[in-house]
PDB file of N, CA and C in Angstrom:
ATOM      1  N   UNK A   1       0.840  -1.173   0.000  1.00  0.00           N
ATOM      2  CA  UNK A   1       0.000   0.000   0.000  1.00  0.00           C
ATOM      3  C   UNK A   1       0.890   1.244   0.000  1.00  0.00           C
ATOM      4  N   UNK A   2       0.754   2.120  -0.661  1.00  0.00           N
ATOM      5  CA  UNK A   2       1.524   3.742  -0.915  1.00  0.00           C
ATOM      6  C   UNK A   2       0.445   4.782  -0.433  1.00  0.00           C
ATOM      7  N   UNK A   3       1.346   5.431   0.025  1.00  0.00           N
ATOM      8  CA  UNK A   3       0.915   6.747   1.113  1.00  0.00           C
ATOM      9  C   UNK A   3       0.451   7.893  -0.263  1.00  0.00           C
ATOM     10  N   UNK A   4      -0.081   8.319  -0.303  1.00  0.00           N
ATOM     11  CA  UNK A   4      -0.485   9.870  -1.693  1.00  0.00           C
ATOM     12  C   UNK A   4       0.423  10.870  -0.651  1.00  0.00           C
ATOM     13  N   UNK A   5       1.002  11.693  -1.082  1.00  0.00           N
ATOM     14  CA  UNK A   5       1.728  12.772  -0.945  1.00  0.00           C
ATOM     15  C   UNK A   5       1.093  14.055  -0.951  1.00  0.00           C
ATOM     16  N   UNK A   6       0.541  14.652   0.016  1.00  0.00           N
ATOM     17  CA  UNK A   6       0.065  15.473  -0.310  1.00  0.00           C
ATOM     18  C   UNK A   6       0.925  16.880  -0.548  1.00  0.00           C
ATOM     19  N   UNK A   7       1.444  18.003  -1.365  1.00  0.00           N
ATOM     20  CA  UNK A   7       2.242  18.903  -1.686  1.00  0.00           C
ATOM     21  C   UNK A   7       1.207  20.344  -1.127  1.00  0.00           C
ATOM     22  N   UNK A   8       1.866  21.298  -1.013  1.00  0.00           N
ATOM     23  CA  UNK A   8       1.669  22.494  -0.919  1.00  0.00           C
ATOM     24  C   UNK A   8       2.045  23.391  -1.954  1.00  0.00           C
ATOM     25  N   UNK A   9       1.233  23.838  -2.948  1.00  0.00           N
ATOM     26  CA  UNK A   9       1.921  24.793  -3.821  1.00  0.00           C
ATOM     27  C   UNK A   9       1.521  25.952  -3.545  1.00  0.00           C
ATOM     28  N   UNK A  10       2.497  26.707  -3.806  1.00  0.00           N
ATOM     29  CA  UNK A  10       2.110  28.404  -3.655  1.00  0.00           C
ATOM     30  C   UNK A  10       1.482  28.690  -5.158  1.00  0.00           C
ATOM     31  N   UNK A  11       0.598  29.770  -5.410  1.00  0.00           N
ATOM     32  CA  UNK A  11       0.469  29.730  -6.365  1.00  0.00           C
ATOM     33  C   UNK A  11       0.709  31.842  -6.221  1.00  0.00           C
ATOM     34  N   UNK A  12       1.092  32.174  -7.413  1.00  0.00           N
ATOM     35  CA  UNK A  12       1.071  33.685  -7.658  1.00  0.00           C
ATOM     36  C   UNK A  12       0.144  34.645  -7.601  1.00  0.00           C
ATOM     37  N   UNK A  13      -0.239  35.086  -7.119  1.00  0.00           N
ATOM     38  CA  UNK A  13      -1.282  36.213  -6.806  1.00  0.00           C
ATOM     39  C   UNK A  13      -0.714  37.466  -8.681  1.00  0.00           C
ATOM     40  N   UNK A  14      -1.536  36.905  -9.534  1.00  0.00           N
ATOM     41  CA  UNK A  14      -0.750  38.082 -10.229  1.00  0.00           C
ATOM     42  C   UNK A  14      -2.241  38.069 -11.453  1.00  0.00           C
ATOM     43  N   UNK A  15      -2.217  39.082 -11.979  1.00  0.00           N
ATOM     44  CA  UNK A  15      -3.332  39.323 -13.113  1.00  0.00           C
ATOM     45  C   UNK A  15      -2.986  39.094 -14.484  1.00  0.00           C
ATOM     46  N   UNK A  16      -4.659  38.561 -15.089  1.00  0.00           N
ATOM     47  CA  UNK A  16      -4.183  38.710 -16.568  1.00  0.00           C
ATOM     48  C   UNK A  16      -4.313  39.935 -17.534  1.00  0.00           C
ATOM     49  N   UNK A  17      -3.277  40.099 -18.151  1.00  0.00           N
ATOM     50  CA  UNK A  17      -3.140  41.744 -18.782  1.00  0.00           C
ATOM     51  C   UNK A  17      -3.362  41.120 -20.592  1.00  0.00           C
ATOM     52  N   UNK A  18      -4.415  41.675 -21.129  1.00  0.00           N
ATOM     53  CA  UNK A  18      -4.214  41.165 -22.719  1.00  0.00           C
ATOM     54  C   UNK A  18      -4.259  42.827 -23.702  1.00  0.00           C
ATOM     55  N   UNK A  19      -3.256  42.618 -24.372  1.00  0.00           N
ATOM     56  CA  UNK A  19      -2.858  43.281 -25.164  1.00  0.00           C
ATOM     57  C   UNK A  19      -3.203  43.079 -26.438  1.00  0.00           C
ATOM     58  N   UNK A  20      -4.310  44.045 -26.838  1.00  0.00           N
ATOM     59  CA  UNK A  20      -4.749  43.918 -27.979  1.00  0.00           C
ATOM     60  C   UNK A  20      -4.333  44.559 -29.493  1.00  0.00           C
ATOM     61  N   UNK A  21      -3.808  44.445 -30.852  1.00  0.00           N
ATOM     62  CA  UNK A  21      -3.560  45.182 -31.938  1.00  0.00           C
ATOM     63  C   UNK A  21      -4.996  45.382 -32.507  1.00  0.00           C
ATOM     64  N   UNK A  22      -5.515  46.844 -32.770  1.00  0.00           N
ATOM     65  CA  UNK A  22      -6.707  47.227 -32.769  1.00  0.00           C
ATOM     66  C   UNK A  22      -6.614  47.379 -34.843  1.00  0.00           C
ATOM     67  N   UNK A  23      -5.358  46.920 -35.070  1.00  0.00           N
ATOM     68  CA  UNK A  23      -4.987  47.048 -36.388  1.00  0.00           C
ATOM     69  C   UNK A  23      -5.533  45.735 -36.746  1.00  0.00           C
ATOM     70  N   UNK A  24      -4.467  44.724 -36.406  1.00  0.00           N
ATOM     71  CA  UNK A  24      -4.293  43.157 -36.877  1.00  0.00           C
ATOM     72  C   UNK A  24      -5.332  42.546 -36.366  1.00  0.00           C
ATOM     73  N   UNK A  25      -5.603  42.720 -35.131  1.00  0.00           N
ATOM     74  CA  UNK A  25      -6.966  42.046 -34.174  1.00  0.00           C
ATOM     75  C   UNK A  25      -5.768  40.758 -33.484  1.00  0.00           C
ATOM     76  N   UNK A  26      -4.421  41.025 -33.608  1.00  0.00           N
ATOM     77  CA  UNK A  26      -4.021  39.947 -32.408  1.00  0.00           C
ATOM     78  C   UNK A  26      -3.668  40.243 -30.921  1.00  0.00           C
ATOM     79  N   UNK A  27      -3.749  39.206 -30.191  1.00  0.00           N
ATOM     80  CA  UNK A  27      -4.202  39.081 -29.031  1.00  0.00           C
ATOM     81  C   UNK A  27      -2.757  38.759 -28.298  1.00  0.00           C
ATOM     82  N   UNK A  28      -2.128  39.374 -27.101  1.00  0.00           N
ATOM     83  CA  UNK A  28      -1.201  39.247 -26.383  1.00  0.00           C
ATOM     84  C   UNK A  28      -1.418  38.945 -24.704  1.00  0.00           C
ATOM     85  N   UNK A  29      -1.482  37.747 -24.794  1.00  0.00           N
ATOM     86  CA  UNK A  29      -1.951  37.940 -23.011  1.00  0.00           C
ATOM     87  C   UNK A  29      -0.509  37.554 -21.927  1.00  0.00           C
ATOM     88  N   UNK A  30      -0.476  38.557 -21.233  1.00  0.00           N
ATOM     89  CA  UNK A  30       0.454  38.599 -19.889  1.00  0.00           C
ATOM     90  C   UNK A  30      -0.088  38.321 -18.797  1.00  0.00           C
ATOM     91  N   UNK A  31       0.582  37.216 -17.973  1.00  0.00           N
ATOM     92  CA  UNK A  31       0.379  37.497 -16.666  1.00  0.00           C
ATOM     93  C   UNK A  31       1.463  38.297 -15.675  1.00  0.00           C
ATOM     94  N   UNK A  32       0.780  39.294 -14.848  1.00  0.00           N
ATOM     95  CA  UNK A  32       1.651  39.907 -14.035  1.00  0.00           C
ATOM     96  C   UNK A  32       1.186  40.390 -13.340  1.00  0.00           C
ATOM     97  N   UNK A  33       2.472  40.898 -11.687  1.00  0.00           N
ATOM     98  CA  UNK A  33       1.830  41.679 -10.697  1.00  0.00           C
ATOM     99  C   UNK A  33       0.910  42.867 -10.880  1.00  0.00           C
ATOM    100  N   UNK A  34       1.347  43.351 -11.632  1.00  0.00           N
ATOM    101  CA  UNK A  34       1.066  45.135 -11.660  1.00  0.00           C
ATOM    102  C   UNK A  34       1.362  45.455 -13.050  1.00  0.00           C
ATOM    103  N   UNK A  35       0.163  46.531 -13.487  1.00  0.00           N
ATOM    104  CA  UNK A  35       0.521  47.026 -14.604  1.00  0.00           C
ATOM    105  C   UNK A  35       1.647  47.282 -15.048  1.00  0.00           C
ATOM    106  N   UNK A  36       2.605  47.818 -14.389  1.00  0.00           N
ATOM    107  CA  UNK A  36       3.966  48.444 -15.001  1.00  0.00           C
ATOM    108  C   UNK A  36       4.648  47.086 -15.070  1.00  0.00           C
ATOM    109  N   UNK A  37       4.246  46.062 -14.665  1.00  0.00           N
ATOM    110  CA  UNK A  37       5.201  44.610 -14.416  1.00  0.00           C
ATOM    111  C   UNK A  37       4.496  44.251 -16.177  1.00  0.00           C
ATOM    112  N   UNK A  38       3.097  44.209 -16.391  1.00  0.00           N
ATOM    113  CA  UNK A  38       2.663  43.706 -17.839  1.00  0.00           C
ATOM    114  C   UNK A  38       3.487  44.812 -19.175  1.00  0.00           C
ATOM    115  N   UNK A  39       3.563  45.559 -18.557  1.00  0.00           N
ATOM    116  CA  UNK A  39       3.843  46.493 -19.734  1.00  0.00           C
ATOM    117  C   UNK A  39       5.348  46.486 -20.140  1.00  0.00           C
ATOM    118  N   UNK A  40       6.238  45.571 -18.559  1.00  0.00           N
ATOM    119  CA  UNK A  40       7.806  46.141 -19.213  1.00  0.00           C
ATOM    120  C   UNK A  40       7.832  44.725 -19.815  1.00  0.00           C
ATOM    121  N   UNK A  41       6.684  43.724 -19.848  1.00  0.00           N
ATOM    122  CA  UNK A  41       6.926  42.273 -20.276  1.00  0.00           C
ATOM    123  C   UNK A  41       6.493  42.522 -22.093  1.00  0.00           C
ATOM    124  N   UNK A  42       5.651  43.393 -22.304  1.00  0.00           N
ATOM    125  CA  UNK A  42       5.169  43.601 -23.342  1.00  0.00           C
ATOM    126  C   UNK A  42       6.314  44.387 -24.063  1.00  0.00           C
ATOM    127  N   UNK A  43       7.126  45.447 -23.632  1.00  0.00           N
ATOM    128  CA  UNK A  43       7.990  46.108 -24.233  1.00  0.00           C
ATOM    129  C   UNK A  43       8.959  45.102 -24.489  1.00  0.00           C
ATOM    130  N   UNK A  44       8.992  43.953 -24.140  1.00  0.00           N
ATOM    131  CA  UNK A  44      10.183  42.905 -24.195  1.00  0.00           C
ATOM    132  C   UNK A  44      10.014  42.575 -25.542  1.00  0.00           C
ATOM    133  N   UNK A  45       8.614  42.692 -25.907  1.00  0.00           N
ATOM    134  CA  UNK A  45       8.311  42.384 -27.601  1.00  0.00           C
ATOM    135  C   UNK A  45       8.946  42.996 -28.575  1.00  0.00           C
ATOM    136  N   UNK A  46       9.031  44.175 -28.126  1.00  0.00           N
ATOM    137  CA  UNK A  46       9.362  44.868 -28.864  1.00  0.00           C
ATOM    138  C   UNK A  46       8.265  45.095 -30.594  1.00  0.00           C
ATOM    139  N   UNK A  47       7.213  45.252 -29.859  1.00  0.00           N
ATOM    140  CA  UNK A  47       6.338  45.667 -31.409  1.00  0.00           C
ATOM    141  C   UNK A  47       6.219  47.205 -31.691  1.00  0.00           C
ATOM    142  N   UNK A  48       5.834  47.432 -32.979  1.00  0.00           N
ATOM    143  CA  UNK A  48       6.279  48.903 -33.593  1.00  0.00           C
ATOM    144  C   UNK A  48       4.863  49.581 -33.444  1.00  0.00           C
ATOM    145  N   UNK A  49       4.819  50.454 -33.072  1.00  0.00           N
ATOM    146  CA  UNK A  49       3.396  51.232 -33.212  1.00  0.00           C
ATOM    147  C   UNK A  49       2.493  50.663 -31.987  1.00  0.00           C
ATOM    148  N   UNK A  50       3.041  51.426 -30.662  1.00  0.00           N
ATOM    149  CA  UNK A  50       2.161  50.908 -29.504  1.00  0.00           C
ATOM    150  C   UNK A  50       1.301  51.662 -29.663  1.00  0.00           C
ATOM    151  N   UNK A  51       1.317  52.914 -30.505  1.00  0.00           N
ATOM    152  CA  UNK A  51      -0.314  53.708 -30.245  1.00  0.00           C
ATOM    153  C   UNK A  51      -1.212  52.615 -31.004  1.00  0.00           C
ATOM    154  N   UNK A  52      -0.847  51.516 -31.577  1.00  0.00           N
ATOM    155  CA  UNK A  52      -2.218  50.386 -32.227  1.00  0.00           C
ATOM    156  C   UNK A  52      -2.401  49.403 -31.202  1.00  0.00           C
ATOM    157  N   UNK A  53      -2.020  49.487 -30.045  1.00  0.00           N
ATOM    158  CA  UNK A  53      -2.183  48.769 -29.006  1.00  0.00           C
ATOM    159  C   UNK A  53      -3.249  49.111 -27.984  1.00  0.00           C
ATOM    160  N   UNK A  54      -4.085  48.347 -27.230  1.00  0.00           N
ATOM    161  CA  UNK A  54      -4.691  48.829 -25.976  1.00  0.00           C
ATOM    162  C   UNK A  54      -4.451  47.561 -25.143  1.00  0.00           C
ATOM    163  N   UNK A  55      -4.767  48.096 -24.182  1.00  0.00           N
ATOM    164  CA  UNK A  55      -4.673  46.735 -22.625  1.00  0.00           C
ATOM    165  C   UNK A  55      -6.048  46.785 -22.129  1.00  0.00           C
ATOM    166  N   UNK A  56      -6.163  45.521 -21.845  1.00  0.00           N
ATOM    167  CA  UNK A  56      -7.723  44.702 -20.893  1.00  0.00           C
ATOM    168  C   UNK A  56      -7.047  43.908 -19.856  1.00  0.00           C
ATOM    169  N   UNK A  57      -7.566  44.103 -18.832  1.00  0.00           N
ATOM    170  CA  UNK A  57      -7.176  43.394 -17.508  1.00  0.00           C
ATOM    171  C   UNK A  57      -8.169  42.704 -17.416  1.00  0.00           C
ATOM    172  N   UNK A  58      -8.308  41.516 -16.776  1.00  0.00           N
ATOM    173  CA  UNK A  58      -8.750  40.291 -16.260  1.00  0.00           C
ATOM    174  C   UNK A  58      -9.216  40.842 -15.166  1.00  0.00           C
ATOM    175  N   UNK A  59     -10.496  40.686 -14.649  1.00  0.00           N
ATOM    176  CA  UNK A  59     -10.650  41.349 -13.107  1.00  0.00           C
ATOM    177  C   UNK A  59     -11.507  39.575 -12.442  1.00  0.00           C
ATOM    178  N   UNK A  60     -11.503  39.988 -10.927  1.00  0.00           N
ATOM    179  CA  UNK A  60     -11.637  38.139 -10.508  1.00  0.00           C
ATOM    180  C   UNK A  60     -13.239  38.687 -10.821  1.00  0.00           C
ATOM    181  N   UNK A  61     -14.182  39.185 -10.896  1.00  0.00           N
ATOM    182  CA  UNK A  61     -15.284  39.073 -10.879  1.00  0.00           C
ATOM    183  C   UNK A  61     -15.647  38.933 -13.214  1.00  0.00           C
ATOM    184  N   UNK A  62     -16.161  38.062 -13.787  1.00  0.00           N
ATOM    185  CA  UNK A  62     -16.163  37.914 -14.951  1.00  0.00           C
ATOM    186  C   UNK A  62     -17.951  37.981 -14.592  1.00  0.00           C
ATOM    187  N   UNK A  63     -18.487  38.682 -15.899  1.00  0.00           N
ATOM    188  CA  UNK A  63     -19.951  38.553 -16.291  1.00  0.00           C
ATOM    189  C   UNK A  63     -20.383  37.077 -16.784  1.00  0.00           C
ATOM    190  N   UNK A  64     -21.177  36.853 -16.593  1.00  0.00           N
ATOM    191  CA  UNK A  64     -21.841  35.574 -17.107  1.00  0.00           C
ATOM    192  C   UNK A  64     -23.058  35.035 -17.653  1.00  0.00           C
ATOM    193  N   UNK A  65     -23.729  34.312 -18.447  1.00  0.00           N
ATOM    194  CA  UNK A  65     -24.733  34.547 -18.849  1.00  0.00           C
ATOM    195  C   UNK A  65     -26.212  34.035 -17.889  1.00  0.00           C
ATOM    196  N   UNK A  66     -25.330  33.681 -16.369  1.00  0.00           N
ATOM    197  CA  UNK A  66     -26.248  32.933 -15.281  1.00  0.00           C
ATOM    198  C   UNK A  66     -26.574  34.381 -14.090  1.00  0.00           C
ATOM    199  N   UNK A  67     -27.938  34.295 -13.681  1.00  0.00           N
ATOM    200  CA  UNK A  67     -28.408  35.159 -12.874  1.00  0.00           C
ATOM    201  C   UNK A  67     -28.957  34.896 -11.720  1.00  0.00           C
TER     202      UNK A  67
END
């Protein structure tokens, strides 16, 4: 007989940041602490023309089609 292991994981307290091209219609999603944490991950891209960019955050409360 074997014992199950039970583990402890931490998990990250951090948000989802999606970065949208309002040009192309593609989709960039980050996870991170804090805005300025999504944005220096996004500059890592290095894409041309951030004014064709916008950001949507993930918030814990999502709409749904149940009432």
């Amino acid at each position: 007989m074997t014992k199950k292991r039970s583990r402890k994981v931490e998990v990250e307290d951090t948000n989802v940041y999606v970065f949208y091209n309002i040009i192309t219609k593609v989709m960039l999603f980050v996870d991170a602490h804090l805005h300025a944490g999504a944005v220096s991950k996004f500059d890592l891209c290095g894409f041309k023309h951030r004014d064709h960019w916008k950001i949507f955050l993930e918030t814990e409360w999502q709409p749904s089609g149940d009432k």
